[in-house]
Protein backbone atom coordinates (compact mmCIF):
# COMPACT_ATOMS: atom_id res chain seq x y z
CA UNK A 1 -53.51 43.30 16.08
CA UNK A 2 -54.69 39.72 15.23
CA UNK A 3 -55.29 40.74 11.53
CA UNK A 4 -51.83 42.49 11.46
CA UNK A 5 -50.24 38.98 12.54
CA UNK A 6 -52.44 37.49 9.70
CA UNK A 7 -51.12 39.10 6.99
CA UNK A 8 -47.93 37.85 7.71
CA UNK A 9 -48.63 34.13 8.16
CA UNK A 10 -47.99 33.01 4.41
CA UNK A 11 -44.68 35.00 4.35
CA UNK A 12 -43.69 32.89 7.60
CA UNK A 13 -44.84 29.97 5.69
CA UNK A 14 -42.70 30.50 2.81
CA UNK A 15 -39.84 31.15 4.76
CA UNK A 16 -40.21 27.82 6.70
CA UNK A 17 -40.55 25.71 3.06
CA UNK A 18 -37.40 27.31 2.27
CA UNK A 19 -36.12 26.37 5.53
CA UNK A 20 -37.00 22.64 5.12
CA UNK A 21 -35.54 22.63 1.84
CA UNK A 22 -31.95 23.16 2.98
CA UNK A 23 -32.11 21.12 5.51
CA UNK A 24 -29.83 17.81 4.83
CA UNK A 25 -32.35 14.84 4.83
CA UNK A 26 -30.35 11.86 6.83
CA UNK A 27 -31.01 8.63 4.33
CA UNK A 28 -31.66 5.45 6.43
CA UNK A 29 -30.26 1.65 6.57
CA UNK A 30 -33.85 0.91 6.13
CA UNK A 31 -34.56 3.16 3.14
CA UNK A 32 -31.78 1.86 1.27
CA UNK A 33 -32.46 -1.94 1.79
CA UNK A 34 -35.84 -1.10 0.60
CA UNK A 35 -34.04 0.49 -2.40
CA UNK A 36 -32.42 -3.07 -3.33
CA UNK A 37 -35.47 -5.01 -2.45
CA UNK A 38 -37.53 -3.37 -5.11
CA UNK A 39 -35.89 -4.26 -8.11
CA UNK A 40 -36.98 -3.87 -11.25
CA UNK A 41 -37.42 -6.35 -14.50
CA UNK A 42 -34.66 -4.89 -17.56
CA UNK A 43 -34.05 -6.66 -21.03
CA UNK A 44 -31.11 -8.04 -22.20
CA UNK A 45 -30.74 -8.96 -26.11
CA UNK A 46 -28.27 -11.44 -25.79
CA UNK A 47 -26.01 -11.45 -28.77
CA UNK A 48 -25.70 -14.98 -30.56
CA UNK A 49 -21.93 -14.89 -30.72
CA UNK A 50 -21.50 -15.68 -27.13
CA UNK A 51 -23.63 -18.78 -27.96
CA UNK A 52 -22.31 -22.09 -30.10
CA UNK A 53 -21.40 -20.90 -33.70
CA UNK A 54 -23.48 -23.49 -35.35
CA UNK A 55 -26.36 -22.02 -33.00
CA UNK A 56 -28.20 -19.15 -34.85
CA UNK A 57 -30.89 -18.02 -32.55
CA UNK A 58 -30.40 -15.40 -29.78
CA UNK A 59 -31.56 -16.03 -26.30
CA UNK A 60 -33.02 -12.77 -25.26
CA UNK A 61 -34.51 -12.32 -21.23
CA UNK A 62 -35.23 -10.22 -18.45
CA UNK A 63 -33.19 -9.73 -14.99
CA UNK A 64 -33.72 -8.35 -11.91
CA UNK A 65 -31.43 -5.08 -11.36
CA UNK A 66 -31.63 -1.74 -9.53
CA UNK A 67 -30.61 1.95 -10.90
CA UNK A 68 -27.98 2.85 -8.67
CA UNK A 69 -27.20 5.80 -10.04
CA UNK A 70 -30.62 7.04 -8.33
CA UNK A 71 -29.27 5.73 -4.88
CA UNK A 72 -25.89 7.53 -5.50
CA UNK A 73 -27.48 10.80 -6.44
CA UNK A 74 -29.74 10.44 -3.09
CA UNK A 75 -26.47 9.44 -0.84
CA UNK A 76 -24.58 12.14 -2.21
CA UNK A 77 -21.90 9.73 -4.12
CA UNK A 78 -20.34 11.39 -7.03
CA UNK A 79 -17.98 13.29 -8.59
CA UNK A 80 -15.69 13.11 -4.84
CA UNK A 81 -13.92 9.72 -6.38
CA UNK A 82 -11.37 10.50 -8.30
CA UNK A 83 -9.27 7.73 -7.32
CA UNK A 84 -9.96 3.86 -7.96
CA UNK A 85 -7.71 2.93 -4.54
CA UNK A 86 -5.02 4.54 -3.13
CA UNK A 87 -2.06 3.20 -5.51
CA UNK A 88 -4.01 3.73 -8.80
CA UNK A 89 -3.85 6.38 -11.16
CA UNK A 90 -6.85 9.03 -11.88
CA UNK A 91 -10.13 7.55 -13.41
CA UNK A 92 -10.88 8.34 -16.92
CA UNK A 93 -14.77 7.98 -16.69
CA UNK A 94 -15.33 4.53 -15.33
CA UNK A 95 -16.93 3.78 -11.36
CA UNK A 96 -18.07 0.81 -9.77
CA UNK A 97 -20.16 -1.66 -11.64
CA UNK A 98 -19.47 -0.51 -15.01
CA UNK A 99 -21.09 2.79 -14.39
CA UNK A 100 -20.26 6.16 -15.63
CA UNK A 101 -17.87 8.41 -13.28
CA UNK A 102 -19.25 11.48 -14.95
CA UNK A 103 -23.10 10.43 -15.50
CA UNK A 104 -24.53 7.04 -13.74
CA UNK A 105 -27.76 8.70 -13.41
CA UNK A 106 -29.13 5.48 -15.68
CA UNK A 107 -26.55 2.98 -14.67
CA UNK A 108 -28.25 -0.01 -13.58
CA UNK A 109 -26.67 -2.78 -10.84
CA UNK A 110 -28.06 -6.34 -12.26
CA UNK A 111 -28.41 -8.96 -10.09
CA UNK A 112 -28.40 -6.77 -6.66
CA UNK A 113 -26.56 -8.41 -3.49
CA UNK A 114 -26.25 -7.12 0.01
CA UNK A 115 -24.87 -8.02 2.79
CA UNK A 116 -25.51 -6.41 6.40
CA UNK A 117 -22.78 -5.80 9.45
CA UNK A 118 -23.78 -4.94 12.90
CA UNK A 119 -20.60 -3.29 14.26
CA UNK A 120 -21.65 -1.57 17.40
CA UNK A 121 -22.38 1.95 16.83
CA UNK A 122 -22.12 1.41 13.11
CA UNK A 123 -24.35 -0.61 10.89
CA UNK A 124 -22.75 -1.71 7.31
CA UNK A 125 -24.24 -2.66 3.49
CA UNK A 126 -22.22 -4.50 1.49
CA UNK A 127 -23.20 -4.20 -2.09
CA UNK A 128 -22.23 -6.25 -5.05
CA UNK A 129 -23.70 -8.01 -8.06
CA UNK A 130 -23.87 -11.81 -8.63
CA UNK A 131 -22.85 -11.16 -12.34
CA UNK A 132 -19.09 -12.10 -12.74
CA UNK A 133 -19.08 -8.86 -15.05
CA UNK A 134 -19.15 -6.51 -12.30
CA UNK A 135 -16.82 -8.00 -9.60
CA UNK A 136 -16.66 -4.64 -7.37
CA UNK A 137 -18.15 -3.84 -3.65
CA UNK A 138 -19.21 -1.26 -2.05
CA UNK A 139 -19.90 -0.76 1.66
CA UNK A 140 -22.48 1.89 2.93
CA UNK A 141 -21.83 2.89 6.58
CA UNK A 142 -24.78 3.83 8.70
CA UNK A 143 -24.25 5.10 11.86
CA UNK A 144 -27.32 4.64 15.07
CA UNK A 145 -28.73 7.76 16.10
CA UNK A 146 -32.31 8.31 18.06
CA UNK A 147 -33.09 5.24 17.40
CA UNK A 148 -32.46 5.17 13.68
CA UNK A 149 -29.67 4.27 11.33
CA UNK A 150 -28.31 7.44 9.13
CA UNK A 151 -26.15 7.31 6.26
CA UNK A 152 -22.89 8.55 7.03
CA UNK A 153 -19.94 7.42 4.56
CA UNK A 154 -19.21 4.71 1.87
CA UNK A 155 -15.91 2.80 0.74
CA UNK A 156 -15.81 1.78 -2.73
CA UNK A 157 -14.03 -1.36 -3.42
CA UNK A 158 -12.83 -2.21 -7.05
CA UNK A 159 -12.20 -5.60 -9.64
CA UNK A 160 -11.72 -8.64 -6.55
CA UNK A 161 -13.23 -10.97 -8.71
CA UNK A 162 -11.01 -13.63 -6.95
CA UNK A 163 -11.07 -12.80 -3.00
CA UNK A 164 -13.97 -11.30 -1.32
CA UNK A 165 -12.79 -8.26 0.56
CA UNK A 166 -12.33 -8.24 4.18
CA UNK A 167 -14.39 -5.51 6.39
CA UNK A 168 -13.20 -5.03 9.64
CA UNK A 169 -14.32 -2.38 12.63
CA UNK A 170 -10.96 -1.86 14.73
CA UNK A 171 -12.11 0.92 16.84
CA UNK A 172 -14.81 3.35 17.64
CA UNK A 173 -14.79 5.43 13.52
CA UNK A 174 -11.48 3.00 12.40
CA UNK A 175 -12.43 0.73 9.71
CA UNK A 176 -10.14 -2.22 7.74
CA UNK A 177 -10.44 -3.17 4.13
CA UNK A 178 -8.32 -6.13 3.03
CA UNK A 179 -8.69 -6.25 -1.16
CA UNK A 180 -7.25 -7.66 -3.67
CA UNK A 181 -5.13 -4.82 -5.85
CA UNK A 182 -4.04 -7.27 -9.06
CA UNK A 183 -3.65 -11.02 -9.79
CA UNK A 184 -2.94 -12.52 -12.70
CA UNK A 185 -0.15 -15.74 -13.75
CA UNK A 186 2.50 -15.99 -11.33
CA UNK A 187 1.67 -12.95 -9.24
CA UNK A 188 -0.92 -11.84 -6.57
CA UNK A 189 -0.98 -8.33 -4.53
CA UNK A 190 -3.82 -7.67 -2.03
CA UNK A 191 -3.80 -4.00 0.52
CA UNK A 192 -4.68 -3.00 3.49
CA UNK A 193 -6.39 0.24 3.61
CA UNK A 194 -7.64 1.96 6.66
CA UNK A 195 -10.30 4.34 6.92
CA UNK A 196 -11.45 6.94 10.09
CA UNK A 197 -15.42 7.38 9.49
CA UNK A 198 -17.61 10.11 11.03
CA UNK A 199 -21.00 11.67 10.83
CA UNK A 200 -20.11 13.03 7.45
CA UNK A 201 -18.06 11.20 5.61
CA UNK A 202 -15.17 8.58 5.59
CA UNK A 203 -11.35 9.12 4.48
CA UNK A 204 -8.81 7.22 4.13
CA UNK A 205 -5.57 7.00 6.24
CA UNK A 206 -3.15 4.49 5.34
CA UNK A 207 -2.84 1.45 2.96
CA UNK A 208 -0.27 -0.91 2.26
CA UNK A 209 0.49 -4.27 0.78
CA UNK A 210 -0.50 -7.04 3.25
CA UNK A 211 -0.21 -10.37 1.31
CA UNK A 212 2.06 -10.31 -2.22
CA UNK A 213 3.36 -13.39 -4.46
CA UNK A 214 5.31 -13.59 -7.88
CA UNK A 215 6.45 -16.97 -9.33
CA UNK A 216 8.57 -17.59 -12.33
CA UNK A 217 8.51 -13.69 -13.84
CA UNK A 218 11.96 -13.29 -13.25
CA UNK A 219 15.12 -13.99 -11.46
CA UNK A 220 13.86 -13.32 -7.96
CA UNK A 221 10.86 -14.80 -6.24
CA UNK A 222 8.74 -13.43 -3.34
CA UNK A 223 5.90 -14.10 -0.88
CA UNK A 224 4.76 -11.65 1.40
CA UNK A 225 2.40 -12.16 4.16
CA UNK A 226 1.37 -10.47 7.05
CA UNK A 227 -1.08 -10.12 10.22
CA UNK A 228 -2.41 -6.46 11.50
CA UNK A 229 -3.46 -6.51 15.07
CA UNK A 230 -5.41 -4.02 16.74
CA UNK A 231 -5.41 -3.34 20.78
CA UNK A 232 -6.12 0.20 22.49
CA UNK A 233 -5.15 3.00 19.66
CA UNK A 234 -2.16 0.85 18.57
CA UNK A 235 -2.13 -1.26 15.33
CA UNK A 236 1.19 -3.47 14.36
CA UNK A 237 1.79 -5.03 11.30
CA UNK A 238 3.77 -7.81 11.29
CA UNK A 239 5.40 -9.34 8.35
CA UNK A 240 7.15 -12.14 6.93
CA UNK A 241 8.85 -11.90 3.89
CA UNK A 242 10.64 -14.75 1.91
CA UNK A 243 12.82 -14.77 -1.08
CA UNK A 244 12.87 -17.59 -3.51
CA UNK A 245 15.82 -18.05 -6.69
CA UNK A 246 14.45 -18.94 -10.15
CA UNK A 247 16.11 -21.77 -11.31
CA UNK A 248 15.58 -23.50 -14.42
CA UNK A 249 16.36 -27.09 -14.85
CA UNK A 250 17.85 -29.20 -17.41
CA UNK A 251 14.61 -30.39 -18.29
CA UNK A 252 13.52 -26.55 -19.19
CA UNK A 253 11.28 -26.66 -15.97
CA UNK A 254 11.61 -23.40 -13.21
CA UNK A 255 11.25 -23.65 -9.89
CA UNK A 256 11.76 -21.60 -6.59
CA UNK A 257 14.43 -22.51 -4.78
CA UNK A 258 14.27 -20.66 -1.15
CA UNK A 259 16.89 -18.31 -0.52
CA UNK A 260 16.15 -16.41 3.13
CA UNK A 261 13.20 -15.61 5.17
CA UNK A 262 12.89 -12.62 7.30
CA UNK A 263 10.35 -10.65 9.72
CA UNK A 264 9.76 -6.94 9.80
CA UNK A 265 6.81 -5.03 11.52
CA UNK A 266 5.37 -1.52 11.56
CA UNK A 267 3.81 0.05 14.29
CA UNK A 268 0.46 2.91 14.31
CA UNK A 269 -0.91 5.33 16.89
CA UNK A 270 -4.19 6.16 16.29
CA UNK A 271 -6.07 9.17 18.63
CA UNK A 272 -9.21 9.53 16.90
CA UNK A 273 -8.04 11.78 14.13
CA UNK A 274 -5.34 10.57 12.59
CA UNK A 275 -2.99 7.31 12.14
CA UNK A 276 0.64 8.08 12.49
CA UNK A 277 3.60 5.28 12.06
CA UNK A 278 5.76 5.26 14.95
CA UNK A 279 9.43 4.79 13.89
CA UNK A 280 10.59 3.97 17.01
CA UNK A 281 8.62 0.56 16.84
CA UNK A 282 9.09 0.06 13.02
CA UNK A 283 11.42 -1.77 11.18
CA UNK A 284 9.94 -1.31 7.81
CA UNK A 285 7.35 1.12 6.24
CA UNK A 286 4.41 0.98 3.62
CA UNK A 287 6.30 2.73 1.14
CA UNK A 288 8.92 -0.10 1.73
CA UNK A 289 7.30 -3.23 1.63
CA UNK A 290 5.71 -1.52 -1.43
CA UNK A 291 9.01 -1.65 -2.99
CA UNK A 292 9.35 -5.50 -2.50
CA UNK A 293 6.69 -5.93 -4.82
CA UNK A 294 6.66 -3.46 -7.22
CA UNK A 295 10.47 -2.41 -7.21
CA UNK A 296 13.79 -3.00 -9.45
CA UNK A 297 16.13 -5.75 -8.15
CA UNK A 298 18.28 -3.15 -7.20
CA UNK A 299 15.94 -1.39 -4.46
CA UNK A 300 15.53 -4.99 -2.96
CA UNK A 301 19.06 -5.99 -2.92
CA UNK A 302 19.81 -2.56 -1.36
CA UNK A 303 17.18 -2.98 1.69
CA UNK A 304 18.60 -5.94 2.14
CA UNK A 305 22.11 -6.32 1.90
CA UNK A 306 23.17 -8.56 4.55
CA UNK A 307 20.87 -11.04 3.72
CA UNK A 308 21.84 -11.25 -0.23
CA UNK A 309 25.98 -10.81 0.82
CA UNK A 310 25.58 -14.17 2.42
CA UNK A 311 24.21 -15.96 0.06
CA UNK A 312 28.29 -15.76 -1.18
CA UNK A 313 28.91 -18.29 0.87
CA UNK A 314 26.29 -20.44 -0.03
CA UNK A 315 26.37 -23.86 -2.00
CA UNK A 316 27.03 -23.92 -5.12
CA UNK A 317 23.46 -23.03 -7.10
CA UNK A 318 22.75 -20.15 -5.07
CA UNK A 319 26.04 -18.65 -5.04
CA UNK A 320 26.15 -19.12 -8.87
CA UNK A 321 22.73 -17.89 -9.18
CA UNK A 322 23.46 -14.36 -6.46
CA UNK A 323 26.60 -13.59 -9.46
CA UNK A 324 23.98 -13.19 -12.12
CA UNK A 325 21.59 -11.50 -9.60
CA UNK A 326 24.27 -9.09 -8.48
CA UNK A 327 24.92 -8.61 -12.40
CA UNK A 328 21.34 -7.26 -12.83
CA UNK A 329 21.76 -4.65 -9.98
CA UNK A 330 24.97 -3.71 -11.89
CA UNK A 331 23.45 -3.06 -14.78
CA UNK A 332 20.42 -1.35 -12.48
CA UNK A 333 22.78 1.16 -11.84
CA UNK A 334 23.05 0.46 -8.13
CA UNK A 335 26.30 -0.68 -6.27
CA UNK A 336 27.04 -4.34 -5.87
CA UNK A 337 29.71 -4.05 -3.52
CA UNK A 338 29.98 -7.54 -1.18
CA UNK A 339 29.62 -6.52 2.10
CA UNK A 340 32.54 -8.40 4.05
CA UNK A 341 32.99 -9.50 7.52
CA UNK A 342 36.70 -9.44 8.07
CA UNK A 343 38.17 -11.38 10.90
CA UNK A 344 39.13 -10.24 14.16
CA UNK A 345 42.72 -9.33 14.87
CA UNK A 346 44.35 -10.41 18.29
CA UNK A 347 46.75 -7.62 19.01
CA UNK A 348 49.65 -8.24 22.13
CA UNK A 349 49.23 -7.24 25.18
């Protein structure tokens, strides 16, 4: 009987490899800040044009920098991206850090920073580079369990090279990113995007514009700022929204000249699954305030009405300057009509 049992002892064997090598190996917080502490020493031939012109020789050296595309490949980060954030269009083959979308097997991250987050349950990475070049983040979310921290999700943030994001745990698996979407002369656009994040991955629920600007690219001025606040399952957004006239000046100067300031909010329920707006405690929604910023003069003057119709009354620069505004939305294709308050009538008794 024992030598029957024998014989099948390297067949049970086998079958346990095979076992083992199906089984999902959990990556660690500490495996992974090992990963970035052990960087490695890569060339750069520096070309001589970025130098002086009357300079002629190059200035070639060595930095320290980390394949990432290893880390990735470990992690299981790839080919689920398809999206640089959620108002973007589809990636052609470009991912964080100048890397290939398709094939960052070789990519290497020079100048490796992190950054670490104790969040209660959750423990967070923040990776970036200290070369202006690559001005993207990406957080790694590790989650404790038996006394360990495993890998559980990632958010990839892309091109702030002027604000540092903002990383915020709301809730037990409900995560904040504030990030900057564009910037440029005269204009500024940062989101809000919230995230749910669980043993195996994280997704994305909701994002909209939380802070917008534009100065002197066009007729109508804006700034847009906001505050989210958090307290048992509900999140509000509040916002405060101002509109500014372009006016030039005989001297060929512009400037803003403030028109009317209002306040909207929106309201969330969250129950552990999913984040629904509540339009019975919202005044305003993402694809809205979306519109403010990114929208014809038209759109704007139709979600607010009232507020541009008075401006008729106004002095005399910003009632001349609400004619040629209402002109534009004419020529928008979208109805002008003055909205007017007519008096009340007494009738006899």
């Amino acid at each position: 009987m024992r030598n029957k049992f024998l014989k099948f002892i390297p067949s049970i064997l086998i079958v346990i490899a095979l076992a083992l090598l199906f089984i999902p190996k959990t990556v660690t917080y500490l495996s992974v800040e090992k990963f970035f502490a052990d960087t490695d020493a890569y060339y750069q031939s520096a070309d001589k044009n970025i130098f002086k012109q009357n300079e002629a020789r190059r200035q070639d050296y060595y930095y320290p920098g980390v394949r990432i595309g290893k880390l990735w490949k470990k992690i299981g980060i790839g080919k689920t991206a398809v999206l640089k954030d959620a108002h973007a269009v589809a990636l052609r083959d470009e991912y964080l850090f100048g890397c290939s979308f398709s094939d960052n097997s070789a990519c290497i991250l020079p100048y490796p920073v992190i950054q670490e987050y104790e969040l209660g349950d959750y423990r967070v990475m923040r990776v970036s580079s200290q070369s202006l070049r690559f001005p993207d983040y990406q957080y790694l979310i590790f989650k404790g369990v038996s006394g360990s921290w495993g890998y559980v999700g990632h958010i990839d943030v892309f091109d702030n090279k002027k604000a540092e994001p903002v990383f915020r745990l709301m809730d037990k698996g409900l995560v904040s990113v504030i990030s900057l979407a564009g910037s440029g002369n005269g204009y500024s656009t940062k989101f809000i995007q919230v995230y749910s994040v669980d043993e195996n991955k994280t997704r994305l629920l909701m994002a909209t514009p939380s802070e917008a600007f534009r100065r002197g690219l066009g007729l109508l001025d804006f700034d847009v700022t906001s505050s989210f606040d958090y307290v048992n399952g509900v999140l509000v957004g509040n916002y405060k929204i101002s509109f500014l006239a372009e006016q030039v000046l005989h001297s060929g100067e512009k400037r803003s000249l403030p028109l009317f300031t209002i306040s909207r909010y929106m309201t969330f329920q969250w129950d552990g699954q999913a984040l629904t707006q509540d339009p019975t405690r919202s005044d305003i929604n993402s694809k809205e305030v979306a519109r403010i910023i990114s929208g014809s003069y038209g759109h704007v003057y139709t979600m607010f009405k009232a507020d541009f119709d008075k401006l008729q009354k106004a002095d005399g620069i910003k009632k001349e300057w609400f004619e040629k505004f209402l002109d534009v939305v004419k020529e928008e294709g979208f109805s002008a009509e003055i909205s007017v308050t007519l008096p009340k009538v007494h009738q006899p008794l």
